[in-house]
Protein backbone atom coordinates (compact mmCIF):
# COMPACT_ATOMS: atom_id res chain seq x y z
CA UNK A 1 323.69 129.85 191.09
CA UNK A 2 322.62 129.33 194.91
CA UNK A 3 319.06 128.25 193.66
CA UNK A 4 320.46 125.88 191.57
CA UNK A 5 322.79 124.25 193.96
CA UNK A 6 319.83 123.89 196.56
CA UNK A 7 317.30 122.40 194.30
CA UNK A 8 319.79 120.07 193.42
CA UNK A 9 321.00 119.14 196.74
CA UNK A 10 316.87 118.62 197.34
CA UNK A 11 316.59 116.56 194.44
CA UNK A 12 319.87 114.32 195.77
CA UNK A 13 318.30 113.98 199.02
CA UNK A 14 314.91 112.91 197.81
CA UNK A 15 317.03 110.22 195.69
CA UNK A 16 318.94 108.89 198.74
CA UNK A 17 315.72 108.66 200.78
CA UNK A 18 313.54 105.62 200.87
CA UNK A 19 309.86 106.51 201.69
CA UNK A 20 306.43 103.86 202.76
CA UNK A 21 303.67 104.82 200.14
CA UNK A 22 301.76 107.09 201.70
CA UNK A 23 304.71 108.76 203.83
CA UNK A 24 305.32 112.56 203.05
CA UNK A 25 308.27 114.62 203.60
CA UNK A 26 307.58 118.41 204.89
CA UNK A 27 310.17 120.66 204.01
CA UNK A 28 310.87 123.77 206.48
CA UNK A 29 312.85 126.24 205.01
CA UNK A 30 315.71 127.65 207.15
CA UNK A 31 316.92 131.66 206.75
CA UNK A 32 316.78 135.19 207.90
CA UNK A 33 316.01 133.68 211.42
CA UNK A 34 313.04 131.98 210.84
CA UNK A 35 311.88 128.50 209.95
CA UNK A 36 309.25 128.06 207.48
CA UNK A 37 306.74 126.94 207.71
CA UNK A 38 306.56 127.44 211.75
CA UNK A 39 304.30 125.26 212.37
CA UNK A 40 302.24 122.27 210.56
CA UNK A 41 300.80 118.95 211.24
CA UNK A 42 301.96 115.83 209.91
CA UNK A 43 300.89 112.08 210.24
CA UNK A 44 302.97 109.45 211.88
CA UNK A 45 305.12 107.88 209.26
CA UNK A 46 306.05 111.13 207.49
CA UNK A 47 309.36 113.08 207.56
CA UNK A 48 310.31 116.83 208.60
CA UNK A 49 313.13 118.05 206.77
CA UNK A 50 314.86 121.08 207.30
CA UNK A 51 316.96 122.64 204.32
CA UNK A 52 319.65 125.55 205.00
CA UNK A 53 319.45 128.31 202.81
CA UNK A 54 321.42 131.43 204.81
CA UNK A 55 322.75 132.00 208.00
CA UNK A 56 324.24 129.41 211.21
CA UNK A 57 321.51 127.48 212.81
CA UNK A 58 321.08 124.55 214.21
CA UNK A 59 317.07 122.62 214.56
CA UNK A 60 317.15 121.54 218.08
CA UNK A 61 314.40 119.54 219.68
CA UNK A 62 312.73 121.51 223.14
CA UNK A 63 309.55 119.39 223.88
CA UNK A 64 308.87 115.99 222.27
CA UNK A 65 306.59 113.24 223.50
CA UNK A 66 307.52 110.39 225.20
CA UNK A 67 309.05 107.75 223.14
CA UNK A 68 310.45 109.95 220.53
CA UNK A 69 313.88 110.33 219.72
CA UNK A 70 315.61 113.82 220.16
CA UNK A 71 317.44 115.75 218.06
CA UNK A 72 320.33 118.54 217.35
CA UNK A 73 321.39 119.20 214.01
CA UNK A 74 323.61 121.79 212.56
CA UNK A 75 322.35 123.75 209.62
CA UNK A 76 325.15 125.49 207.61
CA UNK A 77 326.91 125.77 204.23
CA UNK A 78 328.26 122.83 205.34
CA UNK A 79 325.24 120.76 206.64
CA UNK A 80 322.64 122.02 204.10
CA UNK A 81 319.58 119.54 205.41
CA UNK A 82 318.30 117.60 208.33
CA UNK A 83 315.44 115.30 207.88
CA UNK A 84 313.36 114.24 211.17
CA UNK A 85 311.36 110.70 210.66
CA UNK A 86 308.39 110.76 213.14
CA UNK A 87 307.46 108.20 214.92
CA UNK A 88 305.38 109.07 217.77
CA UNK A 89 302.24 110.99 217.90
CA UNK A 90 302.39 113.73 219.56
CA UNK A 91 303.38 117.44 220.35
CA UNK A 92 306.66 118.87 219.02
CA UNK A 93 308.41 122.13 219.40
CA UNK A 94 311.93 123.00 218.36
CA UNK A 95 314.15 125.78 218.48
CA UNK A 96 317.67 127.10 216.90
CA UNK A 97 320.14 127.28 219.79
CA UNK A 98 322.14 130.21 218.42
CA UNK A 99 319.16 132.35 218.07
CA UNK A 100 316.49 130.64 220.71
CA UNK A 101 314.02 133.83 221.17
CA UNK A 102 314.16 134.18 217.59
CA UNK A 103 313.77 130.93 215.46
CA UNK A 104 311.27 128.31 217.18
CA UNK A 105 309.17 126.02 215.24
CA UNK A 106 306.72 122.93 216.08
CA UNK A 107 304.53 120.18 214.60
CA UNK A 108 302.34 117.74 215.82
CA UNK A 109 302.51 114.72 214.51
CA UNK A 110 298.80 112.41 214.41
CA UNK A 111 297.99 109.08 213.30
CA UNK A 112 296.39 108.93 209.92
CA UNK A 113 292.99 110.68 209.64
CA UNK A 114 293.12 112.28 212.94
CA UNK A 115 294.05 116.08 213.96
CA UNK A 116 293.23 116.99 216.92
CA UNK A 117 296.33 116.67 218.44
CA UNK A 118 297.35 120.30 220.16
CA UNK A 119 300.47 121.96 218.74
CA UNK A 120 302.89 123.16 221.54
CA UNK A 121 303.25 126.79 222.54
CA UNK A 122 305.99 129.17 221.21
CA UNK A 123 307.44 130.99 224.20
CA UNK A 124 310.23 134.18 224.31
CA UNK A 125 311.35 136.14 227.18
CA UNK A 126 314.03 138.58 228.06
CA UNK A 127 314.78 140.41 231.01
CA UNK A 128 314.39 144.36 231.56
CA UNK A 129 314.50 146.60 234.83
CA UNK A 130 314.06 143.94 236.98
CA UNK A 131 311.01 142.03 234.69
CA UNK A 132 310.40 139.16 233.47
CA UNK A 133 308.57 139.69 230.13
CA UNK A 134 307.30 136.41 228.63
CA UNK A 135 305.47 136.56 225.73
CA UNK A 136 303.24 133.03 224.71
CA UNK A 137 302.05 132.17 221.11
CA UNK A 138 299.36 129.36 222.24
CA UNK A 139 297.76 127.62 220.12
CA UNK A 140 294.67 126.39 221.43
CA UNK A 141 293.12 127.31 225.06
CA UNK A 142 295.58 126.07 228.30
CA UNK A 143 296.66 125.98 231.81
CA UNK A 144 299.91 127.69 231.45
CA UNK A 145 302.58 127.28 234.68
CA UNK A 146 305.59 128.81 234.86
CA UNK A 147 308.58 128.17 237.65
CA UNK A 148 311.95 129.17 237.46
CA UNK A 149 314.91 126.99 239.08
CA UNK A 150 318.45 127.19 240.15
CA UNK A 151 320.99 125.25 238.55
CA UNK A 152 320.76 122.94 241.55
CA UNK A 153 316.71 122.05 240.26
CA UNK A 154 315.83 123.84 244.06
CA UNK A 155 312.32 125.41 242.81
CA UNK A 156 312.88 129.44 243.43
CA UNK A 157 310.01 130.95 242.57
CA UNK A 158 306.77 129.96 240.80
CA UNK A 159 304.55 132.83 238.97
CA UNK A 160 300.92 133.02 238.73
CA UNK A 161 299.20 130.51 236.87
CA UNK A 162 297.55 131.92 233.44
CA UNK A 163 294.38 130.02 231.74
CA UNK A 164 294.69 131.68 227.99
CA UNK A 165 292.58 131.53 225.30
CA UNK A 166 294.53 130.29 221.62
CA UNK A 167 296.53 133.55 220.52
CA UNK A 168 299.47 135.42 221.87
CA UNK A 169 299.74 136.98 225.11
CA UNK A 170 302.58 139.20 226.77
CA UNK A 171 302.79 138.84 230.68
CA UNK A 172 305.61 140.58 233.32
CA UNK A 173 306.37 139.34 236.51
CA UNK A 174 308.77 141.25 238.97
CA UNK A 175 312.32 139.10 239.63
CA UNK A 176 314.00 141.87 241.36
CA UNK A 177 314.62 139.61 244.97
CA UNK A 178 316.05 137.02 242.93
CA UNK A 179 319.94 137.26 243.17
CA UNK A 180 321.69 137.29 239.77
CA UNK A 181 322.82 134.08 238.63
CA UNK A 182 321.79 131.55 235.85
CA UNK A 183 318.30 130.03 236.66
CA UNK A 184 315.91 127.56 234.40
CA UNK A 185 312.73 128.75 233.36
CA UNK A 186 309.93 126.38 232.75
CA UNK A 187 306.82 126.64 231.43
CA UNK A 188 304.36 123.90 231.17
CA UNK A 189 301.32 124.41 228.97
CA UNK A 190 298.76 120.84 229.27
CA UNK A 191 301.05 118.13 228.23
CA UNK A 192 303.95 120.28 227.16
CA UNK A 193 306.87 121.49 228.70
CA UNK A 194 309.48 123.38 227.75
CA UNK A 195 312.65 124.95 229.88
CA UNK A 196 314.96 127.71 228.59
CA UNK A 197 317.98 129.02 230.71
CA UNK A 198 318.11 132.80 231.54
CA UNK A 199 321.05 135.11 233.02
CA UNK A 200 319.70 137.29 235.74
CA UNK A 201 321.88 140.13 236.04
């Protein structure tokens, strides 16, 4: 019965879309506290399209290039799609904000017969005996910074710069002079930044 309803709810929103002849529309399933696929490359024209199938999430933009438009969508029995028109080349990552070290997701997005655009990295932490434990999924070689800020922007402490190889990399840093509070932590890999906010306690 729930297949059903979802491949008709697909088939409705293909109807109601209008598409350029050579656009395509990438679908990125939504459950179990993932997106799928997690990552893909798509041209500039096409449209990403996220379709609910369990759970609350929501697709939330965390690094987009300049020019694009944001977004925040809620993804529930009640919002059963988003879809995402791109229209800038460039790097995209994304994120659910109920579950943000669990569901991320990114694309890059290149003009027609090009694809060497880099996607953006997929970054987790969490916080244990006075660690930081960041873990990076990078894919392709980069200059990875990381900096963590009060709520105030006043830079409070900036950890080693890492030059990684493509793959995935765990790293721990000790935090335990930093007075608990809520901070920003951003990490800026080449052209992409992203910035998460963390509870030190």
């Amino acid at each position: 019965m729930k297949k059903c309803y979802i491949i008709s709810l697909i088939t409705a929103v293909f109807l109601g879309m209008s598409f350029t002849a050579d656009a395509t529309v990438h679908m990125v399933t939504v459950q179990d506290f993932s997106f799928s696929p997690a990552s893909m490359t798509v041209v500039v024209g096409d449209t990403v399209m996220w379709m609910w199938v369990n759970g609350t999430h929501t697709t939330t933009d965390t690094a987009i290039p300049i020019g694009a438009n944001p977004w925040n969508a809620n993804l529930n029995s009640s919002s059963m799609s988003f879809a995402y028109n791109v229209l800038v080349p460039g790097n995209y990552g994304y994120h659910c904000t109920i579950h943000p070290t669990l569901m991320m997701g990114g694309f890059n997005a290149v003009l027609s017969g090009i694809s060497e655009v880099k996607l953006p990295p997929l970054f987790n932490w969490n916080i244990s005996n006075n660690q930081l434990n960041i873990k990076l999924d990078l894919n392709s070689p980069s200059l990875v910074n990381i900096q963590l800020y009060d709520l105030l922007g006043k830079p409070i402490k900036t950890f080693i710069p890492l030059t990684n190889m493509a793959g995935t990399y765990s790293e721990t840093f000790s935090i335990g002079n930093i007075q608990h509070g809520i901070y920003f932590l951003e990490l800026i890999a080449d052209d992409n930044k992203i910035v998460k906010k963390i509870l030190i306690q």
